[in-house]
Protein backbone atom coordinates (compact mmCIF):
# COMPACT_ATOMS: atom_id res chain seq x y z
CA UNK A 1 37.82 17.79 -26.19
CA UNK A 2 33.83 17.70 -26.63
CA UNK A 3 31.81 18.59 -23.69
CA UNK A 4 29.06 16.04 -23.74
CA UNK A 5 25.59 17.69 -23.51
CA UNK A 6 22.91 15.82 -21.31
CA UNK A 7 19.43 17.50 -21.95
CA UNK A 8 17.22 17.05 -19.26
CA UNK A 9 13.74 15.58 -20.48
CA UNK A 10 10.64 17.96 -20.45
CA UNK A 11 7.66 17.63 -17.97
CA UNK A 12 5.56 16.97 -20.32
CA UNK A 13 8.11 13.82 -21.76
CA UNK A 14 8.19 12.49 -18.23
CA UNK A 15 4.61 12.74 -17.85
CA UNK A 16 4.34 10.68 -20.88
CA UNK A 17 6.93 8.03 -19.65
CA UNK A 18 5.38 8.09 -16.24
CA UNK A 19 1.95 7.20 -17.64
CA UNK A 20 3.52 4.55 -19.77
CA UNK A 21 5.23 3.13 -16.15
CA UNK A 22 1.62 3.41 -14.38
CA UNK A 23 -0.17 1.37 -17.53
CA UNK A 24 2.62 -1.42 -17.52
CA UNK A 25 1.78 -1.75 -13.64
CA UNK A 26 -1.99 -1.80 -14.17
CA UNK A 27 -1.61 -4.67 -16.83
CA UNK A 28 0.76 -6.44 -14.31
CA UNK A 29 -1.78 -5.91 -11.54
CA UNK A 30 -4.12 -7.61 -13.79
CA UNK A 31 -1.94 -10.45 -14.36
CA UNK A 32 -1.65 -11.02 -10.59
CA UNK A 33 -5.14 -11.27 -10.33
CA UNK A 34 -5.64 -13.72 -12.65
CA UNK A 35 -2.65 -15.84 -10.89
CA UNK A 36 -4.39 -15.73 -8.27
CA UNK A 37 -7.73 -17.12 -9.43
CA UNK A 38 -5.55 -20.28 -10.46
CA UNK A 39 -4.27 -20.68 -6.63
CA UNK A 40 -7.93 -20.62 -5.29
CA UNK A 41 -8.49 -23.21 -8.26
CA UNK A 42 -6.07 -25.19 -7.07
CA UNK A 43 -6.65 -25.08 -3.58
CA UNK A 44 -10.34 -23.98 -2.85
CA UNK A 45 -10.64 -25.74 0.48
CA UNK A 46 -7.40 -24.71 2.20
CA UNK A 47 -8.42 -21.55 4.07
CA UNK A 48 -5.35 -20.42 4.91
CA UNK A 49 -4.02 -20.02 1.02
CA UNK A 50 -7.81 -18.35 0.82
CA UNK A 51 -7.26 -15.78 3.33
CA UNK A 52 -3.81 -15.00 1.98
CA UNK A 53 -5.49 -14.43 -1.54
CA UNK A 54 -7.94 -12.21 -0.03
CA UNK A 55 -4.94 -10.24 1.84
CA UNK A 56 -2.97 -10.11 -1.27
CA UNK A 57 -6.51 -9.22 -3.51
CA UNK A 58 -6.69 -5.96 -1.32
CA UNK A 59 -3.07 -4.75 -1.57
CA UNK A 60 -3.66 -5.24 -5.45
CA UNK A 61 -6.94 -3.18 -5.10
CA UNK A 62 -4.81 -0.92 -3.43
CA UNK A 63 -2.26 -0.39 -6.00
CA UNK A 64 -4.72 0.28 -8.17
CA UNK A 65 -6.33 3.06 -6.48
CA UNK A 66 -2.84 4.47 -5.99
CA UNK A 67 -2.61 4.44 -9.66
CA UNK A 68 -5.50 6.00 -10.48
CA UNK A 69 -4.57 8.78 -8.16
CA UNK A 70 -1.45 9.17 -9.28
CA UNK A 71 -2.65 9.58 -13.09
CA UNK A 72 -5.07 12.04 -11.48
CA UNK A 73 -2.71 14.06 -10.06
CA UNK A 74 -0.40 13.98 -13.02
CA UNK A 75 -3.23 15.19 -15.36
CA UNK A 76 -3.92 17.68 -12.86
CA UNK A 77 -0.38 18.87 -12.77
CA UNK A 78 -0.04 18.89 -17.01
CA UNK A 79 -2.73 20.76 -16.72
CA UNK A 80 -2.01 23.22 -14.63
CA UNK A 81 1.63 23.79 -16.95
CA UNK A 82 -0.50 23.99 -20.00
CA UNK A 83 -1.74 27.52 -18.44
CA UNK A 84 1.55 28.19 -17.31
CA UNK A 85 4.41 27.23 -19.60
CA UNK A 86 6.56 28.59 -17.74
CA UNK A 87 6.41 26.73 -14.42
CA UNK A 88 6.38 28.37 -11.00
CA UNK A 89 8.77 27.10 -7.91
CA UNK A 90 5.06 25.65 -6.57
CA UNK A 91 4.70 23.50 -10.07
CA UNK A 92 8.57 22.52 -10.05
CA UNK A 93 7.70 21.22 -6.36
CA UNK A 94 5.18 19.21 -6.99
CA UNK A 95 6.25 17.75 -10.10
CA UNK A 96 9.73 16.21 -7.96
CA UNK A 97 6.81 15.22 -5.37
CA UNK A 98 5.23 12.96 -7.83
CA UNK A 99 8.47 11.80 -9.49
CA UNK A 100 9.16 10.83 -5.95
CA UNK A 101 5.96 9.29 -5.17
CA UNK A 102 6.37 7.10 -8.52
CA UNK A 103 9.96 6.04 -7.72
CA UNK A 104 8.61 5.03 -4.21
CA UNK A 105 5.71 3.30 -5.98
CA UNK A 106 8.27 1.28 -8.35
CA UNK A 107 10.29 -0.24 -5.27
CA UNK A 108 6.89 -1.12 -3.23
CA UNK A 109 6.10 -2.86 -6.75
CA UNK A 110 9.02 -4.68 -7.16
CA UNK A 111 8.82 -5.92 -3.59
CA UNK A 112 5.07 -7.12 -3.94
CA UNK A 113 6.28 -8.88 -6.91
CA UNK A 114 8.89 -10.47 -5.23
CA UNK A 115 6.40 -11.96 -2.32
CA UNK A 116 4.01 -12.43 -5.14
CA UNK A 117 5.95 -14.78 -7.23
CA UNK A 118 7.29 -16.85 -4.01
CA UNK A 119 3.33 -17.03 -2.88
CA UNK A 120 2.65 -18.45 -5.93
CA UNK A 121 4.83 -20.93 -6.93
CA UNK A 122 4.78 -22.04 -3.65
CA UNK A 123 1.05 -22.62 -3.56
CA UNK A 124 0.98 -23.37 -7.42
């Protein structure tokens, strides 16, 4: 009987694939904003669908600056394997820390998008 072989991706791969992850959440952050310009079209007057745009404009602004650090922090960490191929117990640490922080970051997305969605076809 075969033994079946599961290689465990590189840093470097999941880097990639993590970047790839953070870009499809920027565009979808993007796409949320501009959902949200057509529920203040629709209801410019109503303040309380206003202030709930302007609550759910500053998680989105949020999200983004959580992206941006995270790609920070990722280039910062290739970086720091590109001296050091070979990476330390410190560098292993901190690259489960942001593979952590990302998988957090993918549930907190999925739940905005879930409120999201409801917001907006209900106020569509």
């Amino acid at each position: 009987m075969k033994e079946k072989i599961t290689m465990r991706p590189s840093p470097h791969q999941e880097h990639r694939e993590w970047f790839s992850q953070l870009d499809f959440y920027s565009d979808e952050l993007r796409v949320f904003e501009l959902e949200l310009q057509k529920v203040i079209q629709e209801h410019p007057d109503l303040l309380s669908i206003i202030e709930h745009v302007d609550e759910y404009r500053e998680i989105l602004d949020r999200k983004k600056l959580h992206i941006q650090d995270m790609e920070a922090r990722i280039v910062d960490h290739e970086q720091r394997m590109g001296i050091n191929p070979a990476p330390s117990g410190e560098e292993e640490n901190v690259h489960q820390v942001l593979k952590s922080e990302l998988s957090d970051f993918q549930k907190s997305m999925e739940d905005l998008k879930r409120s999201f969605r409801r917001f907006v076809a209900y106020n569509d």
